[in-house]
PDB file of N, CA and C in Angstrom:
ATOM      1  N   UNK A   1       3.146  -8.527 -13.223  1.00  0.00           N
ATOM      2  CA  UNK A   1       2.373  -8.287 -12.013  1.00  0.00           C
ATOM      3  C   UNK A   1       3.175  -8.828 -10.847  1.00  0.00           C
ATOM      4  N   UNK A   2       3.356  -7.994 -10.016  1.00  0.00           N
ATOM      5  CA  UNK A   2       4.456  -8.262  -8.881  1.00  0.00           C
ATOM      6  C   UNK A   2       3.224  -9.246  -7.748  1.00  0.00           C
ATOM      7  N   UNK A   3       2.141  -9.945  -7.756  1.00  0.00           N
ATOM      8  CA  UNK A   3       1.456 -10.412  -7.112  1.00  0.00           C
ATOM      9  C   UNK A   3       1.348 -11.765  -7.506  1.00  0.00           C
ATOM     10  N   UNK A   4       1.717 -12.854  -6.969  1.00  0.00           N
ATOM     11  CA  UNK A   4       1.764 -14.087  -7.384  1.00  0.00           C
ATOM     12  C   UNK A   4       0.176 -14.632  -7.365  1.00  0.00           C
ATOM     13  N   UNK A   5      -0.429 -15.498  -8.035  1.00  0.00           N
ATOM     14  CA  UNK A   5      -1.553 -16.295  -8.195  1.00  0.00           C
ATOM     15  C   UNK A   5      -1.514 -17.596  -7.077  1.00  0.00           C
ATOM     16  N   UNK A   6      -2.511 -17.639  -6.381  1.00  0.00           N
ATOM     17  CA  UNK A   6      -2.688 -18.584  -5.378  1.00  0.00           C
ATOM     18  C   UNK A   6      -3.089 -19.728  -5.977  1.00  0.00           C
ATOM     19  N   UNK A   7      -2.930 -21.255  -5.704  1.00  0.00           N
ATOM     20  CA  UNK A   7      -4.044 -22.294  -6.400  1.00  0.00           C
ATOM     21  C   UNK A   7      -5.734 -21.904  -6.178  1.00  0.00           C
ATOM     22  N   UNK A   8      -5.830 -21.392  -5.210  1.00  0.00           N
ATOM     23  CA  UNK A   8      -7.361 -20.884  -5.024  1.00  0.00           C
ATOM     24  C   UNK A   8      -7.529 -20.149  -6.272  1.00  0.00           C
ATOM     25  N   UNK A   9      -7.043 -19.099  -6.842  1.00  0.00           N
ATOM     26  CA  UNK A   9      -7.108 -18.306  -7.890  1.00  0.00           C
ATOM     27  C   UNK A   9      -7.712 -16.648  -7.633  1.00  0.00           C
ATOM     28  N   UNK A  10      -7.278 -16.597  -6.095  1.00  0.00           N
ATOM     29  CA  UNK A  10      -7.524 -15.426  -5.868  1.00  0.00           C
ATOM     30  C   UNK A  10      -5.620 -14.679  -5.392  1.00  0.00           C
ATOM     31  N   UNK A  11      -5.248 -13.560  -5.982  1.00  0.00           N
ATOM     32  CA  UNK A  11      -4.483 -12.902  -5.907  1.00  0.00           C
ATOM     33  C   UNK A  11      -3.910 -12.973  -4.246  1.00  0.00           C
ATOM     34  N   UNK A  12      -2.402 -12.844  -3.997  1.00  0.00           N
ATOM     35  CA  UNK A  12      -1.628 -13.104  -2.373  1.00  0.00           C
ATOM     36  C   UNK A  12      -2.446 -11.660  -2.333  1.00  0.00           C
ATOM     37  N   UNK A  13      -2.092 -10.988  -1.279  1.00  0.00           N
ATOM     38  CA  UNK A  13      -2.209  -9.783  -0.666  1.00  0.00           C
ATOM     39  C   UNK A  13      -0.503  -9.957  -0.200  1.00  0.00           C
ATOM     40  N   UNK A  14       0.230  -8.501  -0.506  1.00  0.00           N
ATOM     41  CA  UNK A  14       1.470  -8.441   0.471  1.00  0.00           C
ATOM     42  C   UNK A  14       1.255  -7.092   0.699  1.00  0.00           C
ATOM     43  N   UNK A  15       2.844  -6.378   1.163  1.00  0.00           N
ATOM     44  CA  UNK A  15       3.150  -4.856   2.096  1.00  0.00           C
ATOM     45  C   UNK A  15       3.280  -3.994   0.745  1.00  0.00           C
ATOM     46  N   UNK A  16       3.013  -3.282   0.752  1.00  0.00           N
ATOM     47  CA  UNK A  16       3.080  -1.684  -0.120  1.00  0.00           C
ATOM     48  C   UNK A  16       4.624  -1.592  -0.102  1.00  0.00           C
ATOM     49  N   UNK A  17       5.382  -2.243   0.724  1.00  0.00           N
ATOM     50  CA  UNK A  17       6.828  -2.173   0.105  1.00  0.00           C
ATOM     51  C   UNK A  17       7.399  -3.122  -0.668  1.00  0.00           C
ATOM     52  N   UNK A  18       6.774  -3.736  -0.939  1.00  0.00           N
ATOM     53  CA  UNK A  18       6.792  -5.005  -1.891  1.00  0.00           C
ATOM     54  C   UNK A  18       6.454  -4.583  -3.350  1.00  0.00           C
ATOM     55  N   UNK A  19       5.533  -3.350  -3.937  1.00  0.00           N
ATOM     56  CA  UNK A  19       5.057  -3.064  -4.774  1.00  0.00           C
ATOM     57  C   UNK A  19       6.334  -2.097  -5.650  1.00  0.00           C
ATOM     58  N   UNK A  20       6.514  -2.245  -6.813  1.00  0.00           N
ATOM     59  CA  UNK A  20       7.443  -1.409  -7.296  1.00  0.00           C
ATOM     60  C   UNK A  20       6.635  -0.283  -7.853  1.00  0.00           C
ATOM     61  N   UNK A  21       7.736   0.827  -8.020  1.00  0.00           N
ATOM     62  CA  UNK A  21       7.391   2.268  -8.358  1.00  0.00           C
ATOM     63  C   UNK A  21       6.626   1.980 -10.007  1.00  0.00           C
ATOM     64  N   UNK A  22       6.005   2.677 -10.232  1.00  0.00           N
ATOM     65  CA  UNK A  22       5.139   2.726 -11.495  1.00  0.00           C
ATOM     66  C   UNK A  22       3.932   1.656 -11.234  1.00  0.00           C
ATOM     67  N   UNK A  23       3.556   0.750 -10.387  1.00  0.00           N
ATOM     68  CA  UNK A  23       2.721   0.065 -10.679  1.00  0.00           C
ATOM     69  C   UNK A  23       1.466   0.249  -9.096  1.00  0.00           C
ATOM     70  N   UNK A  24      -0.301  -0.262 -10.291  1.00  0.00           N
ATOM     71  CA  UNK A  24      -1.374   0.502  -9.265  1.00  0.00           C
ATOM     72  C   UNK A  24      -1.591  -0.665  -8.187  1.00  0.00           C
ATOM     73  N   UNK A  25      -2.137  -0.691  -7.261  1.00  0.00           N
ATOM     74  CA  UNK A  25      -2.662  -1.476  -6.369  1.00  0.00           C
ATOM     75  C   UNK A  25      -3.894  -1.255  -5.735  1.00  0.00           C
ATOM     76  N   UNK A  26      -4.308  -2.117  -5.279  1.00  0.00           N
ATOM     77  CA  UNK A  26      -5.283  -1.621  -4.167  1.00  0.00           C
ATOM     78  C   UNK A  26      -5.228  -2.134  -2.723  1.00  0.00           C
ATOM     79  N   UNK A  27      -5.692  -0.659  -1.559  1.00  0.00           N
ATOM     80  CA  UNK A  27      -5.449  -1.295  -0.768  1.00  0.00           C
ATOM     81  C   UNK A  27      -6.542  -1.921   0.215  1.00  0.00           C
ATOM     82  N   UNK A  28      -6.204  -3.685   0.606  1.00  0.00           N
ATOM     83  CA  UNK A  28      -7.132  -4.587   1.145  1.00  0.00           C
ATOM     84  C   UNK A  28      -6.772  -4.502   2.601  1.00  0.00           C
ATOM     85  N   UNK A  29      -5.697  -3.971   3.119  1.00  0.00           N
ATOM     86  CA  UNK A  29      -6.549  -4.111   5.132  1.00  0.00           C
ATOM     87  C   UNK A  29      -5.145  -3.563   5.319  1.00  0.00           C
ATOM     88  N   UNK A  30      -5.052  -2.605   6.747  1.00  0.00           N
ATOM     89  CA  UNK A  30      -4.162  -2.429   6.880  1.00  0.00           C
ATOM     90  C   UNK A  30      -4.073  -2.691   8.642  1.00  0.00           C
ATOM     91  N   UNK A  31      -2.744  -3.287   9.102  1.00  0.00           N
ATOM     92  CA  UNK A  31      -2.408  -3.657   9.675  1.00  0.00           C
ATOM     93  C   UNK A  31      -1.527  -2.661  10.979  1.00  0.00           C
ATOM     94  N   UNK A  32      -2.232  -3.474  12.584  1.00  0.00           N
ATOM     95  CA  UNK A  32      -1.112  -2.457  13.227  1.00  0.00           C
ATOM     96  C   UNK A  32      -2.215  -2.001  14.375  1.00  0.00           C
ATOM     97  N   UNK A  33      -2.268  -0.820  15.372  1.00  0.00           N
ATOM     98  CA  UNK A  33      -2.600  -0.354  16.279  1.00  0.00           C
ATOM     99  C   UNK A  33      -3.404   0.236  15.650  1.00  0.00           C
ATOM    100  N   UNK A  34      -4.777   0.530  16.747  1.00  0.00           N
ATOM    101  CA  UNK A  34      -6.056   1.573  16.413  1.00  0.00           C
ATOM    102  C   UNK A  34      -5.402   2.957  15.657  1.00  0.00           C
ATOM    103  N   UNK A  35      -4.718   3.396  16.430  1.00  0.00           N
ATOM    104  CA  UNK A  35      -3.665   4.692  15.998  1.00  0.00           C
ATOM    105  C   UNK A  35      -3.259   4.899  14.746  1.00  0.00           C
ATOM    106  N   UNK A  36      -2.670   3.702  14.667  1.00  0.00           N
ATOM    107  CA  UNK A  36      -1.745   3.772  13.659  1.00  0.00           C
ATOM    108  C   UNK A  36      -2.865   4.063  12.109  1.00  0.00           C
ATOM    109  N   UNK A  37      -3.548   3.076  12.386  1.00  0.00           N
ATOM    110  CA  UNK A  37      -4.492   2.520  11.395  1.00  0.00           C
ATOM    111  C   UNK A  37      -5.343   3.917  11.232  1.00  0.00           C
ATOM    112  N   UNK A  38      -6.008   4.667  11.766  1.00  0.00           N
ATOM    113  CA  UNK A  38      -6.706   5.781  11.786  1.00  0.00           C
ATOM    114  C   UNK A  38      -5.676   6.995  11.585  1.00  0.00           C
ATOM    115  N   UNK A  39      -4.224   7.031  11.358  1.00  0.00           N
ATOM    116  CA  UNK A  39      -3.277   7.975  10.881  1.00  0.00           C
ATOM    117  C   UNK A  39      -3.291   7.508   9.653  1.00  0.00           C
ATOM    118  N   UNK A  40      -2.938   6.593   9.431  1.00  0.00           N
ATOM    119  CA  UNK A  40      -2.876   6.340   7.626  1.00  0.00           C
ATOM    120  C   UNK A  40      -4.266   6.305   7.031  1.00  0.00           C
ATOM    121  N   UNK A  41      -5.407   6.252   7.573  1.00  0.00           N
ATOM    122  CA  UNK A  41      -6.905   6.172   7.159  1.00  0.00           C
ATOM    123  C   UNK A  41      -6.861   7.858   6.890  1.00  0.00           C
ATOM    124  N   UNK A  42      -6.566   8.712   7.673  1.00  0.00           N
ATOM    125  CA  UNK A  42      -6.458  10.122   7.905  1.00  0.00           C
ATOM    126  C   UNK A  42      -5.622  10.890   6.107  1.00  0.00           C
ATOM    127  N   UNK A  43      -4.839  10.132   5.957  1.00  0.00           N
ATOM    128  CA  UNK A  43      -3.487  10.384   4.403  1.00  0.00           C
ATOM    129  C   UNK A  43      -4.361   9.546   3.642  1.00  0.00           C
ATOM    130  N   UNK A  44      -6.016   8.926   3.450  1.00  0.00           N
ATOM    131  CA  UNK A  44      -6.221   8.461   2.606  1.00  0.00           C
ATOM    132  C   UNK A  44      -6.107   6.758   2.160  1.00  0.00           C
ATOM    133  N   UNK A  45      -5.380   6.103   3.111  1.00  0.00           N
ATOM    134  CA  UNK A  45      -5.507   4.875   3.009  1.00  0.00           C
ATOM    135  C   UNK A  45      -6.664   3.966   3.464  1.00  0.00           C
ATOM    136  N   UNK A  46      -7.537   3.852   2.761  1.00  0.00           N
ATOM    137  CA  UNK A  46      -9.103   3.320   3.020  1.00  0.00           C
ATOM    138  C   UNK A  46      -9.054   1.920   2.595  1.00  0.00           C
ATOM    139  N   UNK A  47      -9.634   0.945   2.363  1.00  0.00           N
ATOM    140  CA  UNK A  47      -9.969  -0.469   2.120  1.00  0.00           C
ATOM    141  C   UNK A  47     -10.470   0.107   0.472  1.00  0.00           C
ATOM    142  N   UNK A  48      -9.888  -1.061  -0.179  1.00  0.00           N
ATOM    143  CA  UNK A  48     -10.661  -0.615  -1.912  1.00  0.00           C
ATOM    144  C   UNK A  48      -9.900   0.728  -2.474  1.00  0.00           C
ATOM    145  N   UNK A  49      -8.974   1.484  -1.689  1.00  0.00           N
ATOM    146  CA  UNK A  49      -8.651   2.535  -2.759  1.00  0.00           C
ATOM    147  C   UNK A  49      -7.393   2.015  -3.347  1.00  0.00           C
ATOM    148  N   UNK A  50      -7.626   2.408  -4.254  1.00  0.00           N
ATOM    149  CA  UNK A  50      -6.280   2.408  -5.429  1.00  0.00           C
ATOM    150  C   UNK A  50      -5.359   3.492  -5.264  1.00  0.00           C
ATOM    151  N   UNK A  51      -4.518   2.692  -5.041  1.00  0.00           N
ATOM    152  CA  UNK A  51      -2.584   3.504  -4.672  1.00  0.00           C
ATOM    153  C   UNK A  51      -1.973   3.327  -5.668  1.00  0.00           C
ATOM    154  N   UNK A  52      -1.035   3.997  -5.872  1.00  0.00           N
ATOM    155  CA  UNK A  52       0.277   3.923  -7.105  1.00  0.00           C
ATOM    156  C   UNK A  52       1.370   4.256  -6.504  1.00  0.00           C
ATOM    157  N   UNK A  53       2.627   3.282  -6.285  1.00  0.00           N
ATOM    158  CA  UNK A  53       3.694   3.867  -5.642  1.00  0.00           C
ATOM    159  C   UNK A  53       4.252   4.605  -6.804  1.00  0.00           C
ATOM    160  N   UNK A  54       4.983   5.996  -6.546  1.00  0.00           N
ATOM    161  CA  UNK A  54       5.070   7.008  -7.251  1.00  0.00           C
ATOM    162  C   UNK A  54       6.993   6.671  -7.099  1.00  0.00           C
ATOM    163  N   UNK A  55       7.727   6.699  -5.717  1.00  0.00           N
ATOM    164  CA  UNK A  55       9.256   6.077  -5.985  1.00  0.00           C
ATOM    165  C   UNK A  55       9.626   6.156  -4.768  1.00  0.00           C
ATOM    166  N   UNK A  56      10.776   5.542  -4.199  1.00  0.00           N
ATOM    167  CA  UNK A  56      11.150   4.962  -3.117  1.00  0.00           C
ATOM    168  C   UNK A  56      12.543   6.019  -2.805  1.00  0.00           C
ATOM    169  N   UNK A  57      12.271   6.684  -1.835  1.00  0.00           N
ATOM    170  CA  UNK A  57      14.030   7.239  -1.908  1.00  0.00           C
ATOM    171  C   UNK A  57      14.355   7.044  -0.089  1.00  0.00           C
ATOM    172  N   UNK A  58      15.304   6.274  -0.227  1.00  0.00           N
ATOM    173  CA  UNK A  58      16.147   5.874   1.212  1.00  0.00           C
ATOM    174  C   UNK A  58      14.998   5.065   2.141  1.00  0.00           C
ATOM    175  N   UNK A  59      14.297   5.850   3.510  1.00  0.00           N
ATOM    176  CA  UNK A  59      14.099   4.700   3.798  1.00  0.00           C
ATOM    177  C   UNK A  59      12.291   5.277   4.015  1.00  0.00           C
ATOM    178  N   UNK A  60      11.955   5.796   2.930  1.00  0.00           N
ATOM    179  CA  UNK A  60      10.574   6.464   2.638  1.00  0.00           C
ATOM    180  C   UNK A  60       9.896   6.213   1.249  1.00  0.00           C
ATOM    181  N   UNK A  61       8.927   6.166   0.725  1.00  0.00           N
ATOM    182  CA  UNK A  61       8.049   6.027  -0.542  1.00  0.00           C
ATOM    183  C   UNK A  61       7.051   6.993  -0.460  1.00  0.00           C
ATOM    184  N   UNK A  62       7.080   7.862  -1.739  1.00  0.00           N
ATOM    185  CA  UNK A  62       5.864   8.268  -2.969  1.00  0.00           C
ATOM    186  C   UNK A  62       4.624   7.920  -2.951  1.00  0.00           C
ATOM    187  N   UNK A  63       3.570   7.633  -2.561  1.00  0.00           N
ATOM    188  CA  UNK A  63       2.112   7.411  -2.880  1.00  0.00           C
ATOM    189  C   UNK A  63       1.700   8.275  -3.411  1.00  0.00           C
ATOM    190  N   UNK A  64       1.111   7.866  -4.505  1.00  0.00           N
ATOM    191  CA  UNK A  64      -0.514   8.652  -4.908  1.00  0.00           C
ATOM    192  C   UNK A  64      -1.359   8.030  -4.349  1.00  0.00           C
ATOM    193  N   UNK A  65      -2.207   8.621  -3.447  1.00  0.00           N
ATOM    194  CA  UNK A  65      -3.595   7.892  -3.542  1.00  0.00           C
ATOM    195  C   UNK A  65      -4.706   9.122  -3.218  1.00  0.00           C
ATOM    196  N   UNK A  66      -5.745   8.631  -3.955  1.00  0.00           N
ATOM    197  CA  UNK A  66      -7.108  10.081  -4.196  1.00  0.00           C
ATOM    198  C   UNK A  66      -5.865  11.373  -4.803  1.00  0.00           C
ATOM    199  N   UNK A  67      -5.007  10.793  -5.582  1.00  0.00           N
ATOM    200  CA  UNK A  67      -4.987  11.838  -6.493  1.00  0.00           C
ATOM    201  C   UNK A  67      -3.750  13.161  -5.660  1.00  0.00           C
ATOM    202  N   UNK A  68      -3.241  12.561  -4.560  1.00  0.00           N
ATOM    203  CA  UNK A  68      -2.769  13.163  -3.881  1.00  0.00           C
ATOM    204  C   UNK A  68      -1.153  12.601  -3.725  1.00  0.00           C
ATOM    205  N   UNK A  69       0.246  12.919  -3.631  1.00  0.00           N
ATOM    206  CA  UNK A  69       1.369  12.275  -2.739  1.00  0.00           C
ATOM    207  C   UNK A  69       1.551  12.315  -1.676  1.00  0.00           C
ATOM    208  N   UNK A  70       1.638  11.357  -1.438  1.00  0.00           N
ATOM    209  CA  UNK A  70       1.461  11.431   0.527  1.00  0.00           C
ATOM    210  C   UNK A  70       3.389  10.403   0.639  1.00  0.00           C
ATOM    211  N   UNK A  71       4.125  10.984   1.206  1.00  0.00           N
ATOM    212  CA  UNK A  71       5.635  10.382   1.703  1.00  0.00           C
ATOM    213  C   UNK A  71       5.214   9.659   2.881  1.00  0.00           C
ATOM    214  N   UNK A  72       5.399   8.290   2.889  1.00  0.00           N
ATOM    215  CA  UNK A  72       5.181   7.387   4.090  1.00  0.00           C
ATOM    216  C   UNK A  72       6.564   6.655   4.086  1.00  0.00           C
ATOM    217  N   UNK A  73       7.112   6.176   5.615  1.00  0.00           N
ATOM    218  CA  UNK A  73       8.165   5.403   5.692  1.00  0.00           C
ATOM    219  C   UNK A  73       8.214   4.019   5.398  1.00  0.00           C
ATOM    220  N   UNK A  74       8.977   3.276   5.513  1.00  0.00           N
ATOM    221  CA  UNK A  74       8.856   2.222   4.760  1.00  0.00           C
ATOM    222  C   UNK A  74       8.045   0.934   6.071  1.00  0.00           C
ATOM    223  N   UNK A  75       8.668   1.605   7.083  1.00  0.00           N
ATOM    224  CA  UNK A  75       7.934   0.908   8.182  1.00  0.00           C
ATOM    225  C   UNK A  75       6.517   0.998   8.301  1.00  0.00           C
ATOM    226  N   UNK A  76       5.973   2.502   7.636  1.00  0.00           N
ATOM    227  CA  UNK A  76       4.029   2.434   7.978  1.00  0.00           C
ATOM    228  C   UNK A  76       3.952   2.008   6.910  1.00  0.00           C
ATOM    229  N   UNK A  77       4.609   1.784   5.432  1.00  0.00           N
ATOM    230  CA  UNK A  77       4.026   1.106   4.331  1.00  0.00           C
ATOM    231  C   UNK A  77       4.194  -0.774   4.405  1.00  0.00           C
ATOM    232  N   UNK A  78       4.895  -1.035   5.281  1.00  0.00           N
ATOM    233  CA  UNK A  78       5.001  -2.505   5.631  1.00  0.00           C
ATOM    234  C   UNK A  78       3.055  -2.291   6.381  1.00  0.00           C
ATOM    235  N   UNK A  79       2.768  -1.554   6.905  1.00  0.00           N
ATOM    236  CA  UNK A  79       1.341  -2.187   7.771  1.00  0.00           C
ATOM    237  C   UNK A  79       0.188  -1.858   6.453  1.00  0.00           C
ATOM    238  N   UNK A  80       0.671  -1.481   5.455  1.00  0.00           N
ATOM    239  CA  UNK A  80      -0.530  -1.524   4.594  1.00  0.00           C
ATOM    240  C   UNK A  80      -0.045  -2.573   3.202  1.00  0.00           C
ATOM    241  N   UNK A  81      -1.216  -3.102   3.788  1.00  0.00           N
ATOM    242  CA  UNK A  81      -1.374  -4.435   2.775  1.00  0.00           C
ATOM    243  C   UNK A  81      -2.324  -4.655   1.546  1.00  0.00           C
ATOM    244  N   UNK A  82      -1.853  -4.460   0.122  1.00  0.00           N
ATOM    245  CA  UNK A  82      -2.256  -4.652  -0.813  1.00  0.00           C
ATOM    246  C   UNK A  82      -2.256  -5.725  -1.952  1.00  0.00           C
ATOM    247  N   UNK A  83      -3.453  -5.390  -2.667  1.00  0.00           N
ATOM    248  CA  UNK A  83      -3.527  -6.943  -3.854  1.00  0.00           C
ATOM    249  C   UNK A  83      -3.647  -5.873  -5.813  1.00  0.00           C
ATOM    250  N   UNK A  84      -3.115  -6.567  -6.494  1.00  0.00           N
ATOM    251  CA  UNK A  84      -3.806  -6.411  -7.805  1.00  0.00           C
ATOM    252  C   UNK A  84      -4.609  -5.645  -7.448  1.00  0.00           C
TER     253      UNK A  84
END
């Protein structure tokens, strides 16, 4: 599990580029301008949904999420922040 354990015993939250290809997540808040945040809400990035990075090529990533691939750069996947 690429998510380290806190002493609290609740899971870090980090960036969707932090997550390696093959493994699920979910995503907990995403970060950034009204805009921004309501463009990636728009491709499906909601609070509570489960993502799977699908693979990383140059300076873009693979999502599944709702069952869909959506290509995001690595810069809008730094503003979405996920846990376990």
């Amino acid at each position: 599990m690429m998510a380290k354990q806190l002493d609290s015993g609740y899971n870090s939250v980090i960036p969707l580029t932090m997550v390696n290809a093959g493994e699920n997540v979910r995503v907990k808040m995403i970060r950034g301008k009204d805009e921004t945040r309501r463009f990636l809400e728009t491709l499906g990035f909601t609070e509570d949904t489960e993502v799977a990075v699908v693979a990383e090529l140059g300076g873009n990533m693979i999502i599944n999420v709702k069952g869909t691939r959506v290509a995001v750069s690595k810069t809008m996947a730094a503003r979405i922040m996920t846990c376990c």
